[in-house]
N, C-alpha and C. Protein backbone atom coordinates (compact mmCIF):
# COMPACT_ATOMS: atom_id res chain seq x y z
N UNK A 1 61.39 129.85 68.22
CA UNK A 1 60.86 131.21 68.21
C UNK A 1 61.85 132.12 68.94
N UNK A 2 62.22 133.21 68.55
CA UNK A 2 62.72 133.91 69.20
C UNK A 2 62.50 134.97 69.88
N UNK A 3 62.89 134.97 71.47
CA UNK A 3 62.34 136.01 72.03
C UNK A 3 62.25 137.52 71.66
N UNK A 4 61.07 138.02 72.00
CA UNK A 4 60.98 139.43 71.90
C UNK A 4 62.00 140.42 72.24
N UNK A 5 62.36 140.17 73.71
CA UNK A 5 63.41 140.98 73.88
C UNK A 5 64.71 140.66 72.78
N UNK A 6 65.19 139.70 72.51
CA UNK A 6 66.57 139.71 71.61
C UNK A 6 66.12 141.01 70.31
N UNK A 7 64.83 140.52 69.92
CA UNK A 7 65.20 140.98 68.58
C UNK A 7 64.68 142.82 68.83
N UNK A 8 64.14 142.75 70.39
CA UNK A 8 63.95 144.57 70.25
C UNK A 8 65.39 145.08 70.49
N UNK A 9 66.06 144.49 71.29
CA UNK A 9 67.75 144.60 71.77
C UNK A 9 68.51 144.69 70.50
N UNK A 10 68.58 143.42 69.38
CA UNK A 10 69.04 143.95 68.42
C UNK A 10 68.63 145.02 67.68
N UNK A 11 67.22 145.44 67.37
CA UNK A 11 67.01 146.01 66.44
C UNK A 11 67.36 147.88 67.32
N UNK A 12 67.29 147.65 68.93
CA UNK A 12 67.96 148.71 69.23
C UNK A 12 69.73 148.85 68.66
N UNK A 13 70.43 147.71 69.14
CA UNK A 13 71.89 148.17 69.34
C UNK A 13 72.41 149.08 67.53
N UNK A 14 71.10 147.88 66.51
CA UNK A 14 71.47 148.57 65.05
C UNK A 14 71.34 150.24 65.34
N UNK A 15 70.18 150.21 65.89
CA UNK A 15 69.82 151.87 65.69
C UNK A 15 70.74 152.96 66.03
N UNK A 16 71.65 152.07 66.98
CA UNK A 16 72.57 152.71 67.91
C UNK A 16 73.60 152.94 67.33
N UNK A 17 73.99 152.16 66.73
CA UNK A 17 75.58 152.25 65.84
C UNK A 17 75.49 152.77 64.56
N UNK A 18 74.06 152.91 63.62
CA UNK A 18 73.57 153.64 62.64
C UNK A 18 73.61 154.93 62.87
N UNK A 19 73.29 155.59 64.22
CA UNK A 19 73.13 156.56 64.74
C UNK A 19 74.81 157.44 65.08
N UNK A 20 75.57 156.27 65.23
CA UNK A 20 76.59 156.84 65.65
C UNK A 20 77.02 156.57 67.37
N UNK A 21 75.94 156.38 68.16
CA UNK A 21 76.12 156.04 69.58
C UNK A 21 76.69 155.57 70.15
N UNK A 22 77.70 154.40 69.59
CA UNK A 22 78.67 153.97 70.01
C UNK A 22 79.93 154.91 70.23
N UNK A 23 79.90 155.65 69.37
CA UNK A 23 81.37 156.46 68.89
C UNK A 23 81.81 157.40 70.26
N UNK A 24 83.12 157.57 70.28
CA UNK A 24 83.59 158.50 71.63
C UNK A 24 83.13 160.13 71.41
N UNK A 25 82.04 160.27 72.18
CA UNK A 25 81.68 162.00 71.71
C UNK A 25 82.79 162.70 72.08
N UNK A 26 83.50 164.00 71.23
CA UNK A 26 84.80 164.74 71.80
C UNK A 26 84.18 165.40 72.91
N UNK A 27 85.41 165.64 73.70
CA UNK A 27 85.31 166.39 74.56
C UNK A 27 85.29 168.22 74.59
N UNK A 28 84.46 168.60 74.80
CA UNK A 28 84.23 170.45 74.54
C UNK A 28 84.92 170.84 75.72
N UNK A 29 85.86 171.66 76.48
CA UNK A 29 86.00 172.27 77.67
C UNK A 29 84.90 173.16 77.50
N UNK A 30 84.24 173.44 79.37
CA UNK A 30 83.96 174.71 79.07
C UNK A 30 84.68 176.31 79.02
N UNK A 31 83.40 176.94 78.66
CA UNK A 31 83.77 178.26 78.60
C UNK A 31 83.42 179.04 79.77
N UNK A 32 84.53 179.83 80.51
CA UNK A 32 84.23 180.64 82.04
C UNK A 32 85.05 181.93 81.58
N UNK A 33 84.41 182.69 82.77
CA UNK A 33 85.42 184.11 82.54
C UNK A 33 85.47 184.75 84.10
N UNK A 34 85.59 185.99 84.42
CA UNK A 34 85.56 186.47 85.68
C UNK A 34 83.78 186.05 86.26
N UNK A 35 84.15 185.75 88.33
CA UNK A 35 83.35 185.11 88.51
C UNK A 35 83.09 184.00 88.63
N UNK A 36 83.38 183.21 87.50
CA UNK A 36 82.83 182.05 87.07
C UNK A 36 83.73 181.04 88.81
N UNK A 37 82.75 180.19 88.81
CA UNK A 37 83.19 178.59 89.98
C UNK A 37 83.65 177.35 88.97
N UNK A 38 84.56 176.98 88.91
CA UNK A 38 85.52 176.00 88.76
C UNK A 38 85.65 174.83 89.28
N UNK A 39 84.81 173.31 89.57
CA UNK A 39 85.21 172.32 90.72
C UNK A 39 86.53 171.48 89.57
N UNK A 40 87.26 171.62 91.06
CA UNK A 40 88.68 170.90 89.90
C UNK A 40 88.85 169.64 90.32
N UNK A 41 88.20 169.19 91.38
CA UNK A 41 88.62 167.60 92.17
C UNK A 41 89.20 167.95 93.44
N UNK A 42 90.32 168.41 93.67
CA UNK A 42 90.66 168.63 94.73
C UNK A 42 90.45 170.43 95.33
N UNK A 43 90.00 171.07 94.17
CA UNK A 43 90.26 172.58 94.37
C UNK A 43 88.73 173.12 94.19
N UNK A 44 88.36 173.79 94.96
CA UNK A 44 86.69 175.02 94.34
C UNK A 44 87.77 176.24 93.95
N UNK A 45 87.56 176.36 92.88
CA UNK A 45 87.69 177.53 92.68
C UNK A 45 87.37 178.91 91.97
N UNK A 46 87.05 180.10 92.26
CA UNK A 46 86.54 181.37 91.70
C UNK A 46 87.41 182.14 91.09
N UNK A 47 87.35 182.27 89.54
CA UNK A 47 88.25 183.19 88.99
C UNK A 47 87.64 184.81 88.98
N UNK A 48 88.82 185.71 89.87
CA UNK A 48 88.42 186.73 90.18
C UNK A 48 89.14 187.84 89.00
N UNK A 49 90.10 187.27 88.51
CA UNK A 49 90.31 188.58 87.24
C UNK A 49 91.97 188.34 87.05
N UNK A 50 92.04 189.31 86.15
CA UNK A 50 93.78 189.43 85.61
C UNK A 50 94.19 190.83 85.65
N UNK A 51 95.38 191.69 86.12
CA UNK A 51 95.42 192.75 86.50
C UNK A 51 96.73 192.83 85.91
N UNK A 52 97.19 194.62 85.46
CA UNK A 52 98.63 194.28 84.98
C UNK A 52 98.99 195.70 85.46
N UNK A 53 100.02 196.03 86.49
CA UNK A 53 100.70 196.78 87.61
C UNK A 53 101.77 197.44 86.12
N UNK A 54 101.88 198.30 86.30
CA UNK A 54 103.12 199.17 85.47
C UNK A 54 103.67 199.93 86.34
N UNK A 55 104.86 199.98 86.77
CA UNK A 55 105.88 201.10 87.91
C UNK A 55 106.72 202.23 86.76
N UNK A 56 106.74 203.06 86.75
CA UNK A 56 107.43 204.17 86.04
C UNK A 56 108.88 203.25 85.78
N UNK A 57 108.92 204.32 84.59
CA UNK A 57 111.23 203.49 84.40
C UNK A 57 111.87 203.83 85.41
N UNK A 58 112.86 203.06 85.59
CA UNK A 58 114.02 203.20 86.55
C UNK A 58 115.14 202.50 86.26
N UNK A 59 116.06 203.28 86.45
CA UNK A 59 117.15 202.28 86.61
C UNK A 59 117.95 202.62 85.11
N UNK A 60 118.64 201.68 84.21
CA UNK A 60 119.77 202.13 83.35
C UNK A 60 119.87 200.73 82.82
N UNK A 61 119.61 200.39 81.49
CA UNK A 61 118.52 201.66 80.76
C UNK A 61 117.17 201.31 81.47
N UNK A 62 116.61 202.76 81.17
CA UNK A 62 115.49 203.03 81.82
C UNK A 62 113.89 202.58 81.55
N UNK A 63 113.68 201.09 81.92
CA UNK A 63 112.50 200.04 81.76
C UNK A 63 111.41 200.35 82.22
N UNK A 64 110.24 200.62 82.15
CA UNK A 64 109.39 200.07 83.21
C UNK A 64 109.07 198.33 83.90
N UNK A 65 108.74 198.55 84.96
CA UNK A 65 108.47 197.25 85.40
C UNK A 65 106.92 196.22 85.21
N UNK A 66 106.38 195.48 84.70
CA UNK A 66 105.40 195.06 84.35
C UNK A 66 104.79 193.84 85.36
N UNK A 67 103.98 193.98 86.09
CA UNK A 67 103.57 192.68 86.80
C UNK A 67 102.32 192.51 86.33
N UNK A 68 102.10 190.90 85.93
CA UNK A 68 100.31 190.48 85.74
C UNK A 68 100.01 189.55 86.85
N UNK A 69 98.67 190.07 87.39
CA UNK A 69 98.40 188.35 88.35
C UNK A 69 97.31 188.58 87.95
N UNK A 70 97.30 187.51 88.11
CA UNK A 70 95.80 186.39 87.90
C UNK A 70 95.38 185.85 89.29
N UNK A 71 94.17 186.38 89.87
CA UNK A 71 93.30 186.32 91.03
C UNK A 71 92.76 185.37 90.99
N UNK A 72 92.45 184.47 91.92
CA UNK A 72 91.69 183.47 91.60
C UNK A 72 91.26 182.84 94.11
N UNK A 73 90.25 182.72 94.08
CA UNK A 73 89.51 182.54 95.73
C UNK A 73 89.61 181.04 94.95
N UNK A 74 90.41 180.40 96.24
CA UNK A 74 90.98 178.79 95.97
C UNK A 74 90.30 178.11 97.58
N UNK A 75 89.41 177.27 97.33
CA UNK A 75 89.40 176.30 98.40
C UNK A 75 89.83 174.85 98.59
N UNK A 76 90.58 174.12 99.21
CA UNK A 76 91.47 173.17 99.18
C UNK A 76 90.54 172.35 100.18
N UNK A 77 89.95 171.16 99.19
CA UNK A 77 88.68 170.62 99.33
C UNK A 77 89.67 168.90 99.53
N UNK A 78 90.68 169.19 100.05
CA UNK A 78 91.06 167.68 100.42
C UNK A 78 91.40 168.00 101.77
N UNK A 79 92.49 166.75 102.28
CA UNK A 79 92.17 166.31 103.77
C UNK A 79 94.19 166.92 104.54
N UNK A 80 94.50 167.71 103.46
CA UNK A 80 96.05 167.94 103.79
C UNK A 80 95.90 169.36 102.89
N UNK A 81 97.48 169.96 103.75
CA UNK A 81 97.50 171.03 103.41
C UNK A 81 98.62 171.37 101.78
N UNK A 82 98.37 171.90 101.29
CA UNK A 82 98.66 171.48 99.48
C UNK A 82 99.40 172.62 99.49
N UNK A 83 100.80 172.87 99.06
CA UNK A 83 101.17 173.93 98.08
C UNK A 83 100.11 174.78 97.18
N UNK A 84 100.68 175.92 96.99
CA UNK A 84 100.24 176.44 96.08
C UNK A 84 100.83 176.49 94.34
N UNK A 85 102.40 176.19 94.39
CA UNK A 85 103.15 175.72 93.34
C UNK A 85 103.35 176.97 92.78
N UNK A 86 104.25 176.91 91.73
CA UNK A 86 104.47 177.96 90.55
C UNK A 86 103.92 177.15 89.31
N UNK A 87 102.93 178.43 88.82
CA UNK A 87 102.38 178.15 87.45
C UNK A 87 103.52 178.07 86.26
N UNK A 88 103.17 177.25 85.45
CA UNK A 88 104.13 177.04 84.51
C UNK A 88 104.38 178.26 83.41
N UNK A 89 105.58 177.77 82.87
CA UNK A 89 106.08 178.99 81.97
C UNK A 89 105.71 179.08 80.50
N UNK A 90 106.28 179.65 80.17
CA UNK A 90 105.70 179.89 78.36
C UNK A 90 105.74 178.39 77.65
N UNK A 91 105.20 177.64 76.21
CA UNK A 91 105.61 176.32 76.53
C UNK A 91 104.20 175.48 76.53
N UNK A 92 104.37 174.32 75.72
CA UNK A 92 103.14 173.65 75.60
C UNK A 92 103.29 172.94 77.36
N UNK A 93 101.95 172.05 77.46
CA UNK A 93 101.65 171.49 78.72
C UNK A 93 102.66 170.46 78.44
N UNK A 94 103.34 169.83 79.63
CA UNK A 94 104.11 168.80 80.16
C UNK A 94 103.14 167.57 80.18
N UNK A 95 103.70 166.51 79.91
CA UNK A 95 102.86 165.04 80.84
C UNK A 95 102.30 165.06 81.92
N UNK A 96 101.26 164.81 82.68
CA UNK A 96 101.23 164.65 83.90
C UNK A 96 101.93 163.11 84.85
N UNK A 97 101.94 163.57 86.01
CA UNK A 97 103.05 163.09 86.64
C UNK A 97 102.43 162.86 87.61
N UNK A 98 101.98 161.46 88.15
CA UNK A 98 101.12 161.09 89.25
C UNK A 98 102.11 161.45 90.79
N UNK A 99 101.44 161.71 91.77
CA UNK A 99 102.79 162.04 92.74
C UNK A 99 102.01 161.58 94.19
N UNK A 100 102.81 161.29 95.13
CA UNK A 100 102.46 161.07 96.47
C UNK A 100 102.07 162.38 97.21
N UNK A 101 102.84 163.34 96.84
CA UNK A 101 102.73 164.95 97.54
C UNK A 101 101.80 165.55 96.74
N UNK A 102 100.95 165.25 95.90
CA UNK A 102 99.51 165.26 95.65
C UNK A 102 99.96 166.39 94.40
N UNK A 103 98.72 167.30 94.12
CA UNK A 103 99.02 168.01 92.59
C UNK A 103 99.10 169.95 93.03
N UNK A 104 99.96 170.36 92.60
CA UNK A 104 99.66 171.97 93.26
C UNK A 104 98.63 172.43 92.51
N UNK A 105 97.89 173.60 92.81
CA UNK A 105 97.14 174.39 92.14
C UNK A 105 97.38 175.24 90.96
N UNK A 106 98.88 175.73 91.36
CA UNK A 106 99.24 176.49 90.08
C UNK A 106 99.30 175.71 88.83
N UNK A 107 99.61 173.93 88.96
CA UNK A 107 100.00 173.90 87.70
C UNK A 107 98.87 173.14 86.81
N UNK A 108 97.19 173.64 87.69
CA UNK A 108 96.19 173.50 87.06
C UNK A 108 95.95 174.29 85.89
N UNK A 109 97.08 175.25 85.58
CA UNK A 109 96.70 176.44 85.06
C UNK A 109 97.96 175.72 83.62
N UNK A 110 97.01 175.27 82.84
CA UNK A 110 97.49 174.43 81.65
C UNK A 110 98.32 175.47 80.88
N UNK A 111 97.84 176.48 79.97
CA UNK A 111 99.06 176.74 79.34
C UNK A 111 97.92 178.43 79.70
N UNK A 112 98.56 179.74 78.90
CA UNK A 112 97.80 180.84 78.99
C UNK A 112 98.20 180.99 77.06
N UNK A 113 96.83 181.67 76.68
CA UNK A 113 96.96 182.01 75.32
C UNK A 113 96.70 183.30 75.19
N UNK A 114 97.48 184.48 74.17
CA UNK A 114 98.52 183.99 73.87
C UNK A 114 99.31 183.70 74.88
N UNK A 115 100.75 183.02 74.57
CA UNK A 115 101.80 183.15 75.49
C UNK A 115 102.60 184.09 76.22
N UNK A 116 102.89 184.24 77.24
CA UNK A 116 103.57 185.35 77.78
C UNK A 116 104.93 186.13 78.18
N UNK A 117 105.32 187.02 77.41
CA UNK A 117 106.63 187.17 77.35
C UNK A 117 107.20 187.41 79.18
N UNK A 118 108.10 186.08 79.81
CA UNK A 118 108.00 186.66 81.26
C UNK A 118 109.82 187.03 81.17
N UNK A 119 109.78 187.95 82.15
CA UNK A 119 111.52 187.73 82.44
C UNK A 119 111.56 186.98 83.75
N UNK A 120 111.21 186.56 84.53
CA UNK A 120 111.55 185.27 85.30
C UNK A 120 110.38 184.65 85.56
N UNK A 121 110.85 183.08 86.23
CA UNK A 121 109.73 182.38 86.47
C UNK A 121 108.58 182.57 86.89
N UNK A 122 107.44 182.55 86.54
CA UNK A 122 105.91 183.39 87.20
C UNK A 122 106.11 182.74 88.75
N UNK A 123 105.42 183.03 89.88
CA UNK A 123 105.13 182.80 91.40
C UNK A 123 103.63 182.78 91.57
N UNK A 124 103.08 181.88 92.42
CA UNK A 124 101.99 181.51 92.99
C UNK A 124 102.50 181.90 94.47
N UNK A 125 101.14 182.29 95.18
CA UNK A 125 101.19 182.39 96.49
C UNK A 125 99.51 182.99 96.92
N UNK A 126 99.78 182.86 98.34
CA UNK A 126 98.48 182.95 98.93
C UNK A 126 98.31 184.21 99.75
N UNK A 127 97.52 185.47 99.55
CA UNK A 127 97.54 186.59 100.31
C UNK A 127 96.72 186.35 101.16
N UNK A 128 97.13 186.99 102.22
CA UNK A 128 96.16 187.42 103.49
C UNK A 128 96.51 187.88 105.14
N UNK A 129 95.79 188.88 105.16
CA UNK A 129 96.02 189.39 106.62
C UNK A 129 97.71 190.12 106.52
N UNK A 130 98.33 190.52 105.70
CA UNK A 130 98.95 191.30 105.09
C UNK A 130 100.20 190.48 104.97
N UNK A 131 99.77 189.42 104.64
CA UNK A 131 101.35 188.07 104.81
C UNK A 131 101.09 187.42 103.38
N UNK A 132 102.26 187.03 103.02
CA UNK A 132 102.19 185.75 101.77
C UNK A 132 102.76 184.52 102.48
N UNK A 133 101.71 183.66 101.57
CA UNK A 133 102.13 182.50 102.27
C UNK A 133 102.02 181.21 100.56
N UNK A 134 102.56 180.00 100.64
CA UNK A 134 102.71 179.26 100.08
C UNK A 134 101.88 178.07 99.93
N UNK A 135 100.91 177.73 100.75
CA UNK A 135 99.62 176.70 101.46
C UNK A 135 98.64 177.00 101.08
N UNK A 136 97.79 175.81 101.07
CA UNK A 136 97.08 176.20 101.00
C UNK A 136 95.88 175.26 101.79
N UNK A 137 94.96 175.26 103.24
CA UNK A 137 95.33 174.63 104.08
C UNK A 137 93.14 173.59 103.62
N UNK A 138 93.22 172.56 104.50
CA UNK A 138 91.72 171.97 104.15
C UNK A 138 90.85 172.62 104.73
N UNK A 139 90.03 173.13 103.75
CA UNK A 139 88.44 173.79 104.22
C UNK A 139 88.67 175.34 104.33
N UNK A 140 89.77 175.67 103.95
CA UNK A 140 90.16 177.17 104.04
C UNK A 140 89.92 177.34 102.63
N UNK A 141 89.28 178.89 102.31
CA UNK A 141 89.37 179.62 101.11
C UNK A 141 90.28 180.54 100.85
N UNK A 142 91.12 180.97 100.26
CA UNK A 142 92.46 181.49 100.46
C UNK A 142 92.58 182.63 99.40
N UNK A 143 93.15 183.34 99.32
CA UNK A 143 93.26 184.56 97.71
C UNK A 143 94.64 184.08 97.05
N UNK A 144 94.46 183.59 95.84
CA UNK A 144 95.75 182.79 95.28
C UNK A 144 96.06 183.62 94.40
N UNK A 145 97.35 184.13 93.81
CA UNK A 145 98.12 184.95 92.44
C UNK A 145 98.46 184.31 92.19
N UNK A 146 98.92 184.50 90.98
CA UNK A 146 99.69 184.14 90.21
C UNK A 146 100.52 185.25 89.57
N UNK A 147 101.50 185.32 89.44
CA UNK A 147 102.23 186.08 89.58
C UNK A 147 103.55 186.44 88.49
N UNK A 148 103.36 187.04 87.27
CA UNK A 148 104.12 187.22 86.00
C UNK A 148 105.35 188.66 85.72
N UNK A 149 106.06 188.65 85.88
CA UNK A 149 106.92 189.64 85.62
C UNK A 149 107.39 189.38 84.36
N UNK A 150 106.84 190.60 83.67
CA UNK A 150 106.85 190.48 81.75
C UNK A 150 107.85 191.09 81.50
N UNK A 151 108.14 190.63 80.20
CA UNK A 151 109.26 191.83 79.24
C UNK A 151 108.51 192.66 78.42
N UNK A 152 107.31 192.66 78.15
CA UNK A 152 106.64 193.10 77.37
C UNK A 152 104.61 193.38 77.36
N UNK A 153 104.34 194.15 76.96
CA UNK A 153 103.08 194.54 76.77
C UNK A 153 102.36 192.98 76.81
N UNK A 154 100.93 193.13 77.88
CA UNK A 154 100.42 191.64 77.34
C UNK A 154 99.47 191.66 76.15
N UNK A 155 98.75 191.06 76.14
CA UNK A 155 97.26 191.20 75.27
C UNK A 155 96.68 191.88 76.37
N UNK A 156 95.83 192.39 75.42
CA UNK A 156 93.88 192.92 76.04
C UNK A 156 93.62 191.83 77.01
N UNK A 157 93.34 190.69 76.09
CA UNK A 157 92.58 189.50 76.53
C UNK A 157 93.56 188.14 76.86
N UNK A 158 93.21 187.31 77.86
CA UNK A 158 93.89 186.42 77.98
C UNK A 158 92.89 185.39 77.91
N UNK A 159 93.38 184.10 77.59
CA UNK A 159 92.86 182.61 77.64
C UNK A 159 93.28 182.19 78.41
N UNK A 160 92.69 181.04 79.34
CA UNK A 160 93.49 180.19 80.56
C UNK A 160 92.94 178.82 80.19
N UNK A 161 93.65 177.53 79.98
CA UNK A 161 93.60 176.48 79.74
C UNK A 161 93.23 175.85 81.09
N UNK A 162 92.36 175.64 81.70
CA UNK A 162 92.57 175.17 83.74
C UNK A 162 92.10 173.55 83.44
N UNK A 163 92.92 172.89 84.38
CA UNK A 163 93.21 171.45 84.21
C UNK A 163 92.70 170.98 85.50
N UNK A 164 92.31 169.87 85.86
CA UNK A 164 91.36 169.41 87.40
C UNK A 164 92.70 168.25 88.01
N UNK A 165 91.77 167.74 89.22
CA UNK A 165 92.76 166.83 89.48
C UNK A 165 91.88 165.58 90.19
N UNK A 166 92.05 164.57 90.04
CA UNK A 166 91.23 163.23 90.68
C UNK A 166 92.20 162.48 91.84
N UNK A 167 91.68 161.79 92.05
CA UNK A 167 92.21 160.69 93.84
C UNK A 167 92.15 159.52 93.14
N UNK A 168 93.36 158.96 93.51
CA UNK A 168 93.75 158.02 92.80
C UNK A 168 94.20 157.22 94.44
N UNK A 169 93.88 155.98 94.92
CA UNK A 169 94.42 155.19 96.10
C UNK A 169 95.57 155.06 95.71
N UNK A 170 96.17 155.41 96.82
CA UNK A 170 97.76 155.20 96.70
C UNK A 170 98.65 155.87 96.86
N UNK A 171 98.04 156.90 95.67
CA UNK A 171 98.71 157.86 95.40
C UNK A 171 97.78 159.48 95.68
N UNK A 172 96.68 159.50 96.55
CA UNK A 172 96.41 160.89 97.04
C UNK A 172 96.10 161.36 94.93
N UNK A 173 95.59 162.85 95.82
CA UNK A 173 95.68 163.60 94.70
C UNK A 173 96.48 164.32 93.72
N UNK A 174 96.32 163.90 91.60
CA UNK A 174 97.23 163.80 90.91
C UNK A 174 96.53 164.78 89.59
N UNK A 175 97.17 165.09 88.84
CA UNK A 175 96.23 165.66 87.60
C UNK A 175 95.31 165.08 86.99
N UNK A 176 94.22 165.44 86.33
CA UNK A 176 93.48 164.53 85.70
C UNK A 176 94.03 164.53 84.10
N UNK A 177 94.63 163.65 83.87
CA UNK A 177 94.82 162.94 83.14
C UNK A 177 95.20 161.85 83.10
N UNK A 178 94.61 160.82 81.94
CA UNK A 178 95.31 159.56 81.28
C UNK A 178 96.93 159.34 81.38
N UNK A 179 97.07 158.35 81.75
CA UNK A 179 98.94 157.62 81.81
C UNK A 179 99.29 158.56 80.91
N UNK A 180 100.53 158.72 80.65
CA UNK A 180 101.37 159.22 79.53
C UNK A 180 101.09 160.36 78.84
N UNK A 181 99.82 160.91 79.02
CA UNK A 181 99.31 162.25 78.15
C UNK A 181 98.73 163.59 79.06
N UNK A 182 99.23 164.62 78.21
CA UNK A 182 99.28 165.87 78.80
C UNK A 182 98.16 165.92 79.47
N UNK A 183 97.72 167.20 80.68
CA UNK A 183 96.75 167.19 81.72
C UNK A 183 95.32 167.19 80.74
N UNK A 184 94.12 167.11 80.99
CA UNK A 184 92.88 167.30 80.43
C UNK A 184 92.54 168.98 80.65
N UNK A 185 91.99 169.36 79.71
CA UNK A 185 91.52 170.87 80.06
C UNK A 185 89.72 170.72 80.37
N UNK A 186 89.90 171.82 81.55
CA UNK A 186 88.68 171.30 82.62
C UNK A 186 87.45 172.79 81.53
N UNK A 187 88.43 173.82 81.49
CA UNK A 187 87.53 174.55 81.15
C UNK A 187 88.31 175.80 80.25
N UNK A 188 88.22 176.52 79.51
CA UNK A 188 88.69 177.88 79.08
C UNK A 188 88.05 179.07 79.65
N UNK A 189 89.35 179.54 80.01
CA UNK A 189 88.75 181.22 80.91
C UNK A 189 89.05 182.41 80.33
N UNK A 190 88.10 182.98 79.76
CA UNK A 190 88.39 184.16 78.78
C UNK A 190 88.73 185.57 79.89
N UNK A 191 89.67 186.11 80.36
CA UNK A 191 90.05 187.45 81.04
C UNK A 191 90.21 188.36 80.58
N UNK A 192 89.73 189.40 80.55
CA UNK A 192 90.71 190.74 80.04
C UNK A 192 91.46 191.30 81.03
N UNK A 193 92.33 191.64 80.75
CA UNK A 193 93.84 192.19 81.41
C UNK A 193 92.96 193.95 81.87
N UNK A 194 93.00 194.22 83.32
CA UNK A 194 92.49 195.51 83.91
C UNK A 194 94.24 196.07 83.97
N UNK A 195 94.42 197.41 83.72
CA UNK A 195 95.27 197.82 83.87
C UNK A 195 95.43 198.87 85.16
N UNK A 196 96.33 198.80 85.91
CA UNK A 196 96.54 199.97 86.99
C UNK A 196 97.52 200.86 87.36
N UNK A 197 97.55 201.45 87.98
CA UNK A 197 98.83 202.21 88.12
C UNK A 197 99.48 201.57 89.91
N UNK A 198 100.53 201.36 89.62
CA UNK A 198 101.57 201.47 90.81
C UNK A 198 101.47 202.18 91.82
């Protein structure tokens, strides 16, 4: 005779794989915008907006100057004090790269859509008390930029790809991703670009 439980167990696991239940459900990022709280693993963080600075022309020939940052209240929810890094440049996401000196914040910031025309490398840094600083220290909440000097008009709207990071023994904190494959996207952040004057 066979027990009850086997055959309710089988006649579950059928239901299960008929159903589809076995199968890997995809992964959705979410959707955030200004406001929104972010837990990244090693980072809390609040995206506070995207701003784009225009300075009159100057100079020969006569340009204006274009700066975008991207605001974001960063708390550094591990046990050491972390860079803030430079966010990456135009350019699909890189591999992640497990590291002993743990993962910066900027380069949670997976790719931006569209892409952005910069004339030099974007800058991360930390404002406050009328100083920039590069840290970002444990249990402190900090005001983080990001920091774009364009050649050109941005969009209205921006997308932000934001990527997390996990603790791995050994090796401290690293991106979250799988061996060999680009970072995971934690969430999409829809911004619109506020414009100001200089």
């Amino acid at each position: 005779m066979v027990p009850v439980f086997a055959v309710l167990l089988a006649a579950g696991v059928g239901t299960t794989v008929a159903l589809g239940g076995f199968d890997e459900t995809p992964y959705r990022p979410g959707r955030l915008g200004e406001g929104s709280i972010l837990e990244q693993g090693q980072f809390r963080t609040r995206i506070l907006g995207a701003r784009l600075v225009v300075t009159p022309p100057h100079g020969r020939p006569a340009v204006p100057e274009r700066i975008l940052e991207i605001d974001f209240e960063v708390t550094n929810l591990g046990a050491r004090t972390q860079r803030v890094g430079s966010p990456p440049g135009p350019g699909p996401a890189r591999p992640a790269k497990p590291s002993a000196a743990g993962a910066t914040f900027a380069a949670s910031v997976l790719r931006i859509t569209p892409p952005l025309a910069v004339t030099y490398a974007p800058q991360g840094l930390v404002l406050g008390d009328g100083a920039e600083s590069a840290q970002l220290h444990p249990g402190i909440t900090g005001r983080v930029v990001l920091r774009y000097e364009l050649a050109a008009e941005p969009p209205a709207r921006l997308v932000l790809a934001m990527g997390g990071h996990e603790y791995a023994a050994g090796h401290g904190w690293r991106p979250a991703a799988r061996p060999g494959r680009t970072p995971e996207t934690l969430a999409e952040v829809t911004l619109p670009v506020r414009r100001e004057a200089a």
